[in-house]
N, C-alpha and C. Protein backbone atom coordinates (compact mmCIF):
# COMPACT_ATOMS: atom_id res chain seq x y z
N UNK A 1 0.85 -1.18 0.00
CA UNK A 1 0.00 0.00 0.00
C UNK A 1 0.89 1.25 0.00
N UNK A 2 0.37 2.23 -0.67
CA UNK A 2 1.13 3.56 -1.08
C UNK A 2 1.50 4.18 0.31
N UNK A 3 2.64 4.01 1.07
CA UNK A 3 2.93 4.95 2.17
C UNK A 3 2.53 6.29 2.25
N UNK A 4 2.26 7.12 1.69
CA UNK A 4 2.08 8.52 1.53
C UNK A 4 0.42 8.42 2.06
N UNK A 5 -0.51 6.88 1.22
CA UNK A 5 -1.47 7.24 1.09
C UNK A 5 -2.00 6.70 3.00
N UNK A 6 -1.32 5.90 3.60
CA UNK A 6 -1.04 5.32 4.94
C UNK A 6 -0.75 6.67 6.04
N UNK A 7 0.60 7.56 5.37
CA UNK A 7 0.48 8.65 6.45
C UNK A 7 -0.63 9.73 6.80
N UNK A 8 -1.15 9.89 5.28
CA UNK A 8 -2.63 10.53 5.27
C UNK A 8 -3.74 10.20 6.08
N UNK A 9 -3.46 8.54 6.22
CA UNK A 9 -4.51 7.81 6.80
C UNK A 9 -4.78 8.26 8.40
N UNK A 10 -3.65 8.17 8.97
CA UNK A 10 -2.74 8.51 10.16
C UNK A 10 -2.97 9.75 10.77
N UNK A 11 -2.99 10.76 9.80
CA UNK A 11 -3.02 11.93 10.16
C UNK A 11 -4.34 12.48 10.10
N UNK A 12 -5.48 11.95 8.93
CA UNK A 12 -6.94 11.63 8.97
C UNK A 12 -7.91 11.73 10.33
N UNK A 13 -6.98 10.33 10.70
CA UNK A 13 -7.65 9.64 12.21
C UNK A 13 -7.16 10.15 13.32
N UNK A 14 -6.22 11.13 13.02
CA UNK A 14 -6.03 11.76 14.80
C UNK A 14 -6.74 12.68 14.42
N UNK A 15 -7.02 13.64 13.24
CA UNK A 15 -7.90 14.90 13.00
C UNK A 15 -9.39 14.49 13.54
N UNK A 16 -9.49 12.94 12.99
CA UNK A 16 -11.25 12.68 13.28
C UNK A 16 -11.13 12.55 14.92
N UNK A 17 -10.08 11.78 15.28
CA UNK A 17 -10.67 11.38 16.88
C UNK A 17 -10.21 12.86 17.76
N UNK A 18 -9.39 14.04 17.44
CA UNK A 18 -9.40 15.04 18.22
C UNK A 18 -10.58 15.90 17.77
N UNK A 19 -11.31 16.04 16.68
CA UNK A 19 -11.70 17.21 16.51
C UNK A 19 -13.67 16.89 15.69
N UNK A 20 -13.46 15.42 15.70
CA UNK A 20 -14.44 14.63 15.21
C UNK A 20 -14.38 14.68 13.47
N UNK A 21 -15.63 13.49 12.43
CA UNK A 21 -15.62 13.19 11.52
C UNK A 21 -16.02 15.11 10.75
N UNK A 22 -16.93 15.85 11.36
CA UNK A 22 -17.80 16.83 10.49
C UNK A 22 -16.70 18.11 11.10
N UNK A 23 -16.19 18.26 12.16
CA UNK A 23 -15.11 19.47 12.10
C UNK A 23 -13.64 19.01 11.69
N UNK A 24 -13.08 18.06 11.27
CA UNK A 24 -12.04 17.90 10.83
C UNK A 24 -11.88 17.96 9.11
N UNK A 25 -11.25 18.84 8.85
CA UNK A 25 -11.02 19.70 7.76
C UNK A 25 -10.18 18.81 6.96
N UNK A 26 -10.37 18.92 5.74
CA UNK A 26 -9.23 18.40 4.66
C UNK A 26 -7.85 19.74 4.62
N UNK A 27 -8.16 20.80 4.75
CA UNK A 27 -6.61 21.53 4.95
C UNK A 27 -5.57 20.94 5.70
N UNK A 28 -6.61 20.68 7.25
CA UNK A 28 -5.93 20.30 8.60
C UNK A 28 -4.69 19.16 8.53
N UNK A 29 -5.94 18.06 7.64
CA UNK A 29 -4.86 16.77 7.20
C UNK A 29 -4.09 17.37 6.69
N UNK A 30 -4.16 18.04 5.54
CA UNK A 30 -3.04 18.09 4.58
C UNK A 30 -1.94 18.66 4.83
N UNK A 31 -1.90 19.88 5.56
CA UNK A 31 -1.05 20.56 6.15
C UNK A 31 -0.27 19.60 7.29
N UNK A 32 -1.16 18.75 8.29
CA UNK A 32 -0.22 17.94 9.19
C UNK A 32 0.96 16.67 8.97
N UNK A 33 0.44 16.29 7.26
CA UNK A 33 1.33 15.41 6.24
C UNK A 33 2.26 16.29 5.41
N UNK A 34 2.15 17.93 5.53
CA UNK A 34 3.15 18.24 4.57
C UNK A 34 2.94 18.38 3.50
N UNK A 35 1.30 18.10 2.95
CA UNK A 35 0.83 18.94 1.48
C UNK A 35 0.37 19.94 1.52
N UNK A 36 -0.35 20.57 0.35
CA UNK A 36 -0.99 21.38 0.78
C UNK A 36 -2.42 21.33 0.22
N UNK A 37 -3.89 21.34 0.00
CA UNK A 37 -4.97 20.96 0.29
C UNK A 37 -5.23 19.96 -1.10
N UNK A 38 -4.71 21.12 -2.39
CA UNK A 38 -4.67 20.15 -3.61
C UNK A 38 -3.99 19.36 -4.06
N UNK A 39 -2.68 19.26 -3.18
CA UNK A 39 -1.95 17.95 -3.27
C UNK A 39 -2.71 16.57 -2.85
N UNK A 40 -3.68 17.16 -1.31
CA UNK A 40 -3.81 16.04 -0.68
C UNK A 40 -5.31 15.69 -1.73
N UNK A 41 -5.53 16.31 -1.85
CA UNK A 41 -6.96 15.69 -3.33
C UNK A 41 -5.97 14.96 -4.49
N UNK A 42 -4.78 14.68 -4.55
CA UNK A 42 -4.67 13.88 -5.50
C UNK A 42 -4.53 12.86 -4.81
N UNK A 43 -4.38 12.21 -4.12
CA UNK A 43 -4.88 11.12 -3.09
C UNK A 43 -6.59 10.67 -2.81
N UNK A 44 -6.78 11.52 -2.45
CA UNK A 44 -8.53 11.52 -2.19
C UNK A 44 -9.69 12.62 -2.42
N UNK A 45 -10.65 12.03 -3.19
CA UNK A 45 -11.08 13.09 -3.93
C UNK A 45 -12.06 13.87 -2.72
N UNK A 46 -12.48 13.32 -1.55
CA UNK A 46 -12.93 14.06 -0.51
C UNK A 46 -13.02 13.60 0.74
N UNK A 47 -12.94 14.09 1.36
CA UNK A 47 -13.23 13.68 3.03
C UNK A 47 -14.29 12.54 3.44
N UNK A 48 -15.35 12.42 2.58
CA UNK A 48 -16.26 11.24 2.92
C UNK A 48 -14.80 9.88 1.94
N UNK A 49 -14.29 10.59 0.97
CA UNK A 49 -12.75 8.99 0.45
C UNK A 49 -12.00 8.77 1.14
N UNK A 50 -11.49 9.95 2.09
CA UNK A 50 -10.37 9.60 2.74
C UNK A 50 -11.11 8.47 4.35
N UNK A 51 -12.41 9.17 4.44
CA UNK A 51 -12.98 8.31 5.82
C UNK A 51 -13.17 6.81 5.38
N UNK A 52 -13.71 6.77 4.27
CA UNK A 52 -13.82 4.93 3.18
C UNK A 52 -12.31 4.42 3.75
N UNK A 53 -11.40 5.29 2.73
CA UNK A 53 -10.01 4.39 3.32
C UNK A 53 -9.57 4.10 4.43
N UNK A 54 -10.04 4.68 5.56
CA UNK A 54 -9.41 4.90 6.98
C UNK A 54 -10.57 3.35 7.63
N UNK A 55 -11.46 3.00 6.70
CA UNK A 55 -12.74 2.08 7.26
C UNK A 55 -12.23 0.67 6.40
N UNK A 56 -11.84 1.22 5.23
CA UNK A 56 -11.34 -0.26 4.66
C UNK A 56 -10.05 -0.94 5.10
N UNK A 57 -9.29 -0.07 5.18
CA UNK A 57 -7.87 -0.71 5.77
C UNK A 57 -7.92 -1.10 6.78
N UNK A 58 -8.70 -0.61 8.04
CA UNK A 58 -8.94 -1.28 9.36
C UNK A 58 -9.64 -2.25 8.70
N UNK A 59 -11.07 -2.62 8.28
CA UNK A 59 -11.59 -3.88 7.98
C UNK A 59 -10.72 -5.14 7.28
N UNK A 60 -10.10 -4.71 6.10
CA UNK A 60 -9.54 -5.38 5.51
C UNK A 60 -8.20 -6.01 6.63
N UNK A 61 -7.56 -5.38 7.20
CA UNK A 61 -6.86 -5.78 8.74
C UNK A 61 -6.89 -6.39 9.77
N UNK A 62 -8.26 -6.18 10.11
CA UNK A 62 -9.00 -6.89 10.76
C UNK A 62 -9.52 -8.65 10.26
N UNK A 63 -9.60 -8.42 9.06
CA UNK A 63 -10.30 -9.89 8.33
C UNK A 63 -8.93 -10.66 8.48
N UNK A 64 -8.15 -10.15 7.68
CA UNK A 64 -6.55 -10.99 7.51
C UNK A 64 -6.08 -11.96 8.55
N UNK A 65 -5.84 -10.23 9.58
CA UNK A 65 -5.51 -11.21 11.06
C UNK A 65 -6.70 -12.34 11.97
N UNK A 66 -7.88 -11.89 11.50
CA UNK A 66 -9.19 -13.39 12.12
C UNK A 66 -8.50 -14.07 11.58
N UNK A 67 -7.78 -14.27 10.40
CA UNK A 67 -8.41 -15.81 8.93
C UNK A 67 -6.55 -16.15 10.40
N UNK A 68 -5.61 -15.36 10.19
CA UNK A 68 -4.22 -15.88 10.64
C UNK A 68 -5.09 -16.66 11.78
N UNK A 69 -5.32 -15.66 12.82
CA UNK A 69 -5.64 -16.56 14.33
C UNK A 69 -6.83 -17.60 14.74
N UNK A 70 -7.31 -17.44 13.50
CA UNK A 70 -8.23 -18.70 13.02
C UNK A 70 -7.29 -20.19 12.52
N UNK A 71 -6.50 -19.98 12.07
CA UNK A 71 -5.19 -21.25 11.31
C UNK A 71 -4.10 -21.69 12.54
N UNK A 72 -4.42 -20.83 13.94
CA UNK A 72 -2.95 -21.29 14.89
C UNK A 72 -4.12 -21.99 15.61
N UNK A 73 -3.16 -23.40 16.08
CA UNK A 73 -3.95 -23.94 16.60
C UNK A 73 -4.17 -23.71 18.49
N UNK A 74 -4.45 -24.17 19.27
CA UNK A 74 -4.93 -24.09 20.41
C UNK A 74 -6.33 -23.70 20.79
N UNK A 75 -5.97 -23.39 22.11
CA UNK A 75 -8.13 -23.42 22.60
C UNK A 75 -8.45 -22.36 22.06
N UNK A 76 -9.94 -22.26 22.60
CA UNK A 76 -10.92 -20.89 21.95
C UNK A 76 -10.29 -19.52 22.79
N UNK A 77 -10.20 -19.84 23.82
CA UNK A 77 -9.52 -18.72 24.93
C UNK A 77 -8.04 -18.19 24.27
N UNK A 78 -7.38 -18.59 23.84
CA UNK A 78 -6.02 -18.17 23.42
C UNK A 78 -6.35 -17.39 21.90
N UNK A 79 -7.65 -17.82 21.05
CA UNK A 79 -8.57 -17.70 19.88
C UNK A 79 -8.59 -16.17 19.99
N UNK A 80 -9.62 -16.34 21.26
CA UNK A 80 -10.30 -14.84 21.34
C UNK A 80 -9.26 -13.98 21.73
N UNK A 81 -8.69 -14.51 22.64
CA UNK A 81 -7.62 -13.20 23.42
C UNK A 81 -6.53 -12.78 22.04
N UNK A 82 -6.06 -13.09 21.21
CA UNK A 82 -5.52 -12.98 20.00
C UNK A 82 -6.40 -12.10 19.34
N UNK A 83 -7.53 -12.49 18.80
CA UNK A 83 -8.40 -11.52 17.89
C UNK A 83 -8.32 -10.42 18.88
N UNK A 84 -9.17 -10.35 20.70
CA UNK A 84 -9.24 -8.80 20.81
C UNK A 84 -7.96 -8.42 20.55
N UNK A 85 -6.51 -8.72 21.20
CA UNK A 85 -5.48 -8.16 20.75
C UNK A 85 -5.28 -7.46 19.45
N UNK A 86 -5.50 -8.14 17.90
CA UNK A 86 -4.98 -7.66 17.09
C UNK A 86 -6.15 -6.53 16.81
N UNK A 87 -7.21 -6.57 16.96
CA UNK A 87 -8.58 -5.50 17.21
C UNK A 87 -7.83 -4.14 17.74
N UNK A 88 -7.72 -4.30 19.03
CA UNK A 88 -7.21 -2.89 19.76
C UNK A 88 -5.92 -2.58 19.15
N UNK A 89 -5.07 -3.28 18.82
CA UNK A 89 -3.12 -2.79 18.53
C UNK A 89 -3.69 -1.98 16.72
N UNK A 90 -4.76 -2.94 16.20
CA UNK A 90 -5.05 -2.31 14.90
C UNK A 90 -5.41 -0.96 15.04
N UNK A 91 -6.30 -0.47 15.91
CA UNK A 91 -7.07 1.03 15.98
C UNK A 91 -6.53 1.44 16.72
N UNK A 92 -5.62 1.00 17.66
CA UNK A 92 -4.58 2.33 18.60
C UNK A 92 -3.33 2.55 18.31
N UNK A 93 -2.61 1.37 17.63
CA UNK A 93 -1.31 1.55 17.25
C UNK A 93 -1.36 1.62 15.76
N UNK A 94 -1.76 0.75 14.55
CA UNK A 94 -1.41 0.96 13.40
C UNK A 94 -2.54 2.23 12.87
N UNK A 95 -3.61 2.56 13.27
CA UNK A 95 -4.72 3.06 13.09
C UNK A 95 -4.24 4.40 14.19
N UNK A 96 -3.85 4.69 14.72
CA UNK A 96 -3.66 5.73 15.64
C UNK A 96 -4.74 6.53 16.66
N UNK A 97 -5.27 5.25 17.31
CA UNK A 97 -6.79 6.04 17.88
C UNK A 97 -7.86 6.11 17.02
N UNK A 98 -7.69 5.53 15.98
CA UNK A 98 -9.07 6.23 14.93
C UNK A 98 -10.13 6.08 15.30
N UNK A 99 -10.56 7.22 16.00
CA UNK A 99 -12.53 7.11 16.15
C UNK A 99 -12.84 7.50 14.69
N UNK A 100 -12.18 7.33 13.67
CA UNK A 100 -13.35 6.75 12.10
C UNK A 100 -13.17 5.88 11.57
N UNK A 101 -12.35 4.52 12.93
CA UNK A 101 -12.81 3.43 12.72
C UNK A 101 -14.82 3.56 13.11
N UNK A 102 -15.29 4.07 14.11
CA UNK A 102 -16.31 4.40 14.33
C UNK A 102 -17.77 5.58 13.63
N UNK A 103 -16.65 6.13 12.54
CA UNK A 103 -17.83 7.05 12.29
C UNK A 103 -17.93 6.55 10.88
N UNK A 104 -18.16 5.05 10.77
CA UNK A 104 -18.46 4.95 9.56
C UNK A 104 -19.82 5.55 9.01
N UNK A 105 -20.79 5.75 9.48
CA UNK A 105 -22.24 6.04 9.26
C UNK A 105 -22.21 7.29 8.19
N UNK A 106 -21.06 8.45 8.60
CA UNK A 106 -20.99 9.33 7.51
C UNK A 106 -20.65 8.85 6.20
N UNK A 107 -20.47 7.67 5.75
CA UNK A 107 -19.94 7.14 4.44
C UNK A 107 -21.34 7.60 3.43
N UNK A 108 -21.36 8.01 2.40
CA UNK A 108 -22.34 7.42 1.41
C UNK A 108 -22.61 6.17 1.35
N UNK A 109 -23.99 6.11 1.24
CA UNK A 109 -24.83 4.55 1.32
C UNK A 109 -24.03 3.20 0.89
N UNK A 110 -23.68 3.23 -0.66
CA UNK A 110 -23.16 2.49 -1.39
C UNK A 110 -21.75 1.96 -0.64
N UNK A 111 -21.14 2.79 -0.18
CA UNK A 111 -19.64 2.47 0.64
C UNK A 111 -20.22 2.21 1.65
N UNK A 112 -20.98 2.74 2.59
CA UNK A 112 -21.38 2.41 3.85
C UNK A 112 -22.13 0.86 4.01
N UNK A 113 -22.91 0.53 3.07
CA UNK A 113 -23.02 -0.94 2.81
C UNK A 113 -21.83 -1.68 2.46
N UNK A 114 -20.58 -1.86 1.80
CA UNK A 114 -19.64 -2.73 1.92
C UNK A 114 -18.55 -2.57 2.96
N UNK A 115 -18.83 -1.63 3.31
CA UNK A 115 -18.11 -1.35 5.24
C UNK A 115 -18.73 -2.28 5.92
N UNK A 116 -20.10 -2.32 5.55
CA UNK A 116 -21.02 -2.96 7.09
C UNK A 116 -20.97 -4.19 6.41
N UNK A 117 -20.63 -4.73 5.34
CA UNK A 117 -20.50 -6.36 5.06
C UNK A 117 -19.42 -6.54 5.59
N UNK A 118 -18.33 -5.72 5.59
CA UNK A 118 -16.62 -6.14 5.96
C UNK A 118 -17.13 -6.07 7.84
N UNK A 119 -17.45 -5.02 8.35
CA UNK A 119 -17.50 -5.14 9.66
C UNK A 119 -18.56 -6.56 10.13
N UNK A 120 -19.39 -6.85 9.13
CA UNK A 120 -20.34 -8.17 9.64
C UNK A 120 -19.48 -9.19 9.44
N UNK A 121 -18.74 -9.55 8.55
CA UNK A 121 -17.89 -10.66 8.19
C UNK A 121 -16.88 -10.81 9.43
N UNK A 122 -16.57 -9.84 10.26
CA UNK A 122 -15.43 -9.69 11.45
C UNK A 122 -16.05 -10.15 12.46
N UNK A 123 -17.21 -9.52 12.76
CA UNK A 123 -18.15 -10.49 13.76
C UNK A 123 -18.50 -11.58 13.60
N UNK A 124 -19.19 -12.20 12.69
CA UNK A 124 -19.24 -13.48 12.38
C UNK A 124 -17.65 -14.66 12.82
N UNK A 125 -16.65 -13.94 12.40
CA UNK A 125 -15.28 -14.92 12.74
C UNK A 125 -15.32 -14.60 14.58
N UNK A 126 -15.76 -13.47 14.76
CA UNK A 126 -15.43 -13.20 16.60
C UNK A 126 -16.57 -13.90 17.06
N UNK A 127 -17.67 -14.00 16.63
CA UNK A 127 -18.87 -14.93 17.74
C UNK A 127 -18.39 -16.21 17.24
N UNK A 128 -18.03 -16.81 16.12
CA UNK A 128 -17.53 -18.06 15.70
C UNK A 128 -16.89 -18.58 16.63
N UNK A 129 -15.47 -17.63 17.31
CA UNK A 129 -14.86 -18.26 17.88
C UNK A 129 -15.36 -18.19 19.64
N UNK A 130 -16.55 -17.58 19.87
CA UNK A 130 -17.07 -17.65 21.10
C UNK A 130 -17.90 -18.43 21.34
N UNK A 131 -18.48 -19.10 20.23
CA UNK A 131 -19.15 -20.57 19.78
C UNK A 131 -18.77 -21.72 20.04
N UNK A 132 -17.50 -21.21 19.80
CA UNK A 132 -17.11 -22.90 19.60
C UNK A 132 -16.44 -22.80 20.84
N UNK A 133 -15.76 -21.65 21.69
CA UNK A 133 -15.55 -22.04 23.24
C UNK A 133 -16.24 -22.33 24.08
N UNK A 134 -17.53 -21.91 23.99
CA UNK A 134 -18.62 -22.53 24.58
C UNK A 134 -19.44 -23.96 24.32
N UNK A 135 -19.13 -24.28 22.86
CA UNK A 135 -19.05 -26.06 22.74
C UNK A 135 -18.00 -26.61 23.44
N UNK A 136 -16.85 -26.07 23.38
CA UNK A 136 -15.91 -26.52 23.76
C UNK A 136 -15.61 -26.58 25.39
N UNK A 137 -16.50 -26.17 25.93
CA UNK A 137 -16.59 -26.01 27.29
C UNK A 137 -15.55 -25.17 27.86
N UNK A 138 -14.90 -24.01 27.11
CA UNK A 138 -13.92 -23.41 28.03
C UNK A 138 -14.81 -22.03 27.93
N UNK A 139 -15.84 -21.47 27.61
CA UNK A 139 -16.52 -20.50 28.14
C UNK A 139 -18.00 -21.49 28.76
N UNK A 140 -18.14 -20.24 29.61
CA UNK A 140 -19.38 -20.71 30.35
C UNK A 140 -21.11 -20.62 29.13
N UNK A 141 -21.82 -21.39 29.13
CA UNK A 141 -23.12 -21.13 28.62
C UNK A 141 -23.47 -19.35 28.54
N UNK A 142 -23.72 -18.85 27.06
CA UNK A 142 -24.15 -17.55 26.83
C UNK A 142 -24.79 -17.39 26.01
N UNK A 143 -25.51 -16.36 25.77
CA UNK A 143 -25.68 -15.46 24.29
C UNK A 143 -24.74 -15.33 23.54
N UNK A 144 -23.89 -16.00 23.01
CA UNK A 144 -23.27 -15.98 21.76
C UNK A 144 -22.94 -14.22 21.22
N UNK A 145 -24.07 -14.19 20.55
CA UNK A 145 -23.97 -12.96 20.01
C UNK A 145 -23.95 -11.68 20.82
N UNK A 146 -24.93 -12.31 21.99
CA UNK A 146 -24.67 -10.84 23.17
C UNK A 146 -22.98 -10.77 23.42
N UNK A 147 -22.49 -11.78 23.75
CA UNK A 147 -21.08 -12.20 24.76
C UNK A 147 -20.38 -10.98 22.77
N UNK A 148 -20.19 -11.40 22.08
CA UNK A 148 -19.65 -11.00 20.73
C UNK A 148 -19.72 -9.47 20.67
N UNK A 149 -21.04 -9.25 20.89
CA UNK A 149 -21.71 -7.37 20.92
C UNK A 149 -20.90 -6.58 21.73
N UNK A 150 -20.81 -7.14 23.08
CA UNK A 150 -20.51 -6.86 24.29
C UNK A 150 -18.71 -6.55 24.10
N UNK A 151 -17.88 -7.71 23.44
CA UNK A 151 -16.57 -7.44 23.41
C UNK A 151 -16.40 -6.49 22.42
N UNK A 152 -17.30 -6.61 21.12
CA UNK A 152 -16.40 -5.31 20.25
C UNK A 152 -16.76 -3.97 20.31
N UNK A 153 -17.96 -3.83 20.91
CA UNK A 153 -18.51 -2.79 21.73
C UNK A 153 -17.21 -2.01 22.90
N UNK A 154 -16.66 -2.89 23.63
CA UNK A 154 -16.10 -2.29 24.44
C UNK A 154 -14.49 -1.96 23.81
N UNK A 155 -13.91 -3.08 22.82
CA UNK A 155 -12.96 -2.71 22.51
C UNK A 155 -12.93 -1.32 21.32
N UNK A 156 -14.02 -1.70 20.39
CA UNK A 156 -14.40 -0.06 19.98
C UNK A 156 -14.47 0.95 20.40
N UNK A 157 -14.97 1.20 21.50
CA UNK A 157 -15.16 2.48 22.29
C UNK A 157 -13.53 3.01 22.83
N UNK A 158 -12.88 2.46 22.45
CA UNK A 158 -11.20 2.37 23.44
C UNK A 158 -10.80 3.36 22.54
N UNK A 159 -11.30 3.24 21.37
CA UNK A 159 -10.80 4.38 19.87
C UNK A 159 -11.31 5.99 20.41
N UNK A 160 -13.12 6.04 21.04
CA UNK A 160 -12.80 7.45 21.95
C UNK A 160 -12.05 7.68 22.72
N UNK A 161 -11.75 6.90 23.17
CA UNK A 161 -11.36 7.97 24.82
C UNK A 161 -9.17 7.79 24.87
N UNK A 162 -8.99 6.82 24.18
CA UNK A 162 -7.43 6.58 23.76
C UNK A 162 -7.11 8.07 23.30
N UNK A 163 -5.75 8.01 23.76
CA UNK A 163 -4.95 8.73 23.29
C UNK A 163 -3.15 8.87 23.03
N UNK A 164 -2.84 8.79 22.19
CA UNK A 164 -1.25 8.58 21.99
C UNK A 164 -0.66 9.16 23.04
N UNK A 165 0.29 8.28 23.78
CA UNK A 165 1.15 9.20 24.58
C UNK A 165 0.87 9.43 26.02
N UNK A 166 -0.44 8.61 26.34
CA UNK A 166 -1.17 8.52 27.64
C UNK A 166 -0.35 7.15 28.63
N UNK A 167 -0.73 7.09 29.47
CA UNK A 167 -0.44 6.17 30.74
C UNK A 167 0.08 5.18 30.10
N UNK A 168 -0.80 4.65 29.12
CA UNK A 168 -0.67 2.64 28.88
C UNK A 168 0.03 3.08 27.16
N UNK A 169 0.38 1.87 27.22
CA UNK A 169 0.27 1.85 25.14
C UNK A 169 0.23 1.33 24.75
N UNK A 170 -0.66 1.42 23.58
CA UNK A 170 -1.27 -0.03 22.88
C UNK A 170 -1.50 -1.45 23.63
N UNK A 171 0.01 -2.07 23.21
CA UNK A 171 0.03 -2.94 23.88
C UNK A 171 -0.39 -3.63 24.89
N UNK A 172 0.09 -2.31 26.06
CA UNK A 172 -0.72 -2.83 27.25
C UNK A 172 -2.17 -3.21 27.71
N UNK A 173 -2.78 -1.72 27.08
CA UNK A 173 -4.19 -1.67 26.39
C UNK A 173 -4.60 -3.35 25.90
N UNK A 174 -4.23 -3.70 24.44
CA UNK A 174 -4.47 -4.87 24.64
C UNK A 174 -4.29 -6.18 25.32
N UNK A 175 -3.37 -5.63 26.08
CA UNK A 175 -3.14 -7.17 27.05
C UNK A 175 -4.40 -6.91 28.36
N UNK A 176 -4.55 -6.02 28.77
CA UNK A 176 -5.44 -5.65 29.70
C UNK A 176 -6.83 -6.14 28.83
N UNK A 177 -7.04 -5.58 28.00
CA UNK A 177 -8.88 -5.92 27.54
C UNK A 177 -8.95 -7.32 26.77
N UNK A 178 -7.95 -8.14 26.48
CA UNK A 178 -8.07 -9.82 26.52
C UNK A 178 -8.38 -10.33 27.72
N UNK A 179 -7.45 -9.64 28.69
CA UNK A 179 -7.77 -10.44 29.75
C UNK A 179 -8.88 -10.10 30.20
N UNK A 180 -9.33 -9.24 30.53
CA UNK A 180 -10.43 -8.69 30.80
C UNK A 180 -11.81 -9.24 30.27
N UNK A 181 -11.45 -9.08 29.21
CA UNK A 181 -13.16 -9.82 28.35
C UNK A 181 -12.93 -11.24 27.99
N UNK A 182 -12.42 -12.17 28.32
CA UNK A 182 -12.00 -13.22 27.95
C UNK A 182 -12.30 -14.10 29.28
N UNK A 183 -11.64 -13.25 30.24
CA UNK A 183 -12.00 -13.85 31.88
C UNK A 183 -13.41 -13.68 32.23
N UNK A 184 -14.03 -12.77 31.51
CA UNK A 184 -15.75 -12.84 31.34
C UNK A 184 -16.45 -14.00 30.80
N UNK A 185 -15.81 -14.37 30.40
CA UNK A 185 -16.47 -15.68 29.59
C UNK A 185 -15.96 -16.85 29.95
N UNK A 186 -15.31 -17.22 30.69
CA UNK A 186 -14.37 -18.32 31.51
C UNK A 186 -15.39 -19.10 32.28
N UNK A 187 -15.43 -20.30 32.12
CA UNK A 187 -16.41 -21.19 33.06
C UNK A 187 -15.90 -21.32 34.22
């Protein structure tokens, strides 16, 4: 993927999560990457393209690493705690905080429907694997899909209130909310 079009991405998603999706300006980006407004339109033809890309590359990121931690073998618990991991390190570390991993809704319809197939296809692999720990007897009897709602719900929301450069990082972040939501579901 075009690095230039990655730092844009970067600089996108701290504009959306400091200043939100409808006051963050296409100058703002452009100027914080070092173009200047009509440079950064040869990249993206507008602020609802640059928010698509900032929604596909997390999705498409997200799918990759399910299909990887779907192929290593061990229990469902080591399953899940892997997916939330690569979930949170995706939107706080490679994604930089992006709350537009969250504001997809501003997309136009047409994009906003193959966002919400890529984000349904991610859930489907995350309740999959909360399925089968609960056949498997290493989670306790649940709602499936509630127990599923409930984790990406909370690891989503980590994209508001995160911030680069704060107490924890990344990392830790994700080692804390595996354990955390994972020990929720523990028989």
């Amino acid at each position: 993927m075009d690095r230039k079009r990655i730092e844009i991405l970067r600089s996108a998603a701290a504009a959306f999560r400091d200043r939100g999706f409808e006051a963050a300006t296409m100058g703002e980006i452009a100027f914080s990457v070092g173009l200047t407004p009509g440079a950064l339109y040869h990249y993206f033809e507008s602020k609802a393209d640059l928010l698509y890309f900032c929604q596909e590359v997390s999705a498409v990121r997200l799918i990759e690493r399910a299909r990887k931690v779907l192929r290593v073998r061990g229990g469902w618990r080591g399953k899940l705690r892997a997916l939330i991991r690569e979930q949170v390190l995706c939107m706080l570390d490679e994604l930089d905080g992006a709350a537009a991993h969250l504001e997809f809704h501003a997309l136009p319809p047409a994009r906003l429907e193959r966002i919400i197939r890529k984000r349904d296809a991610y859930e489907a692999v995350v309740q999959g694997v909360v399925e089968g720990g609960i056949r498997a007897r290493e989670f306790a009897p649940c709602d499936a899909k509630m127990a599923t709602l409930a984790i990406l719900g909370a690891v989503n929301w980590a994209a508001r209130w995160y911030r680069p450069g704060g107490r924890l990082k990344p990392e830790e972040i994700a080692d804390h909310f595996s354990d955390y939501l994972v020990r929720g579901l523990v028989r």
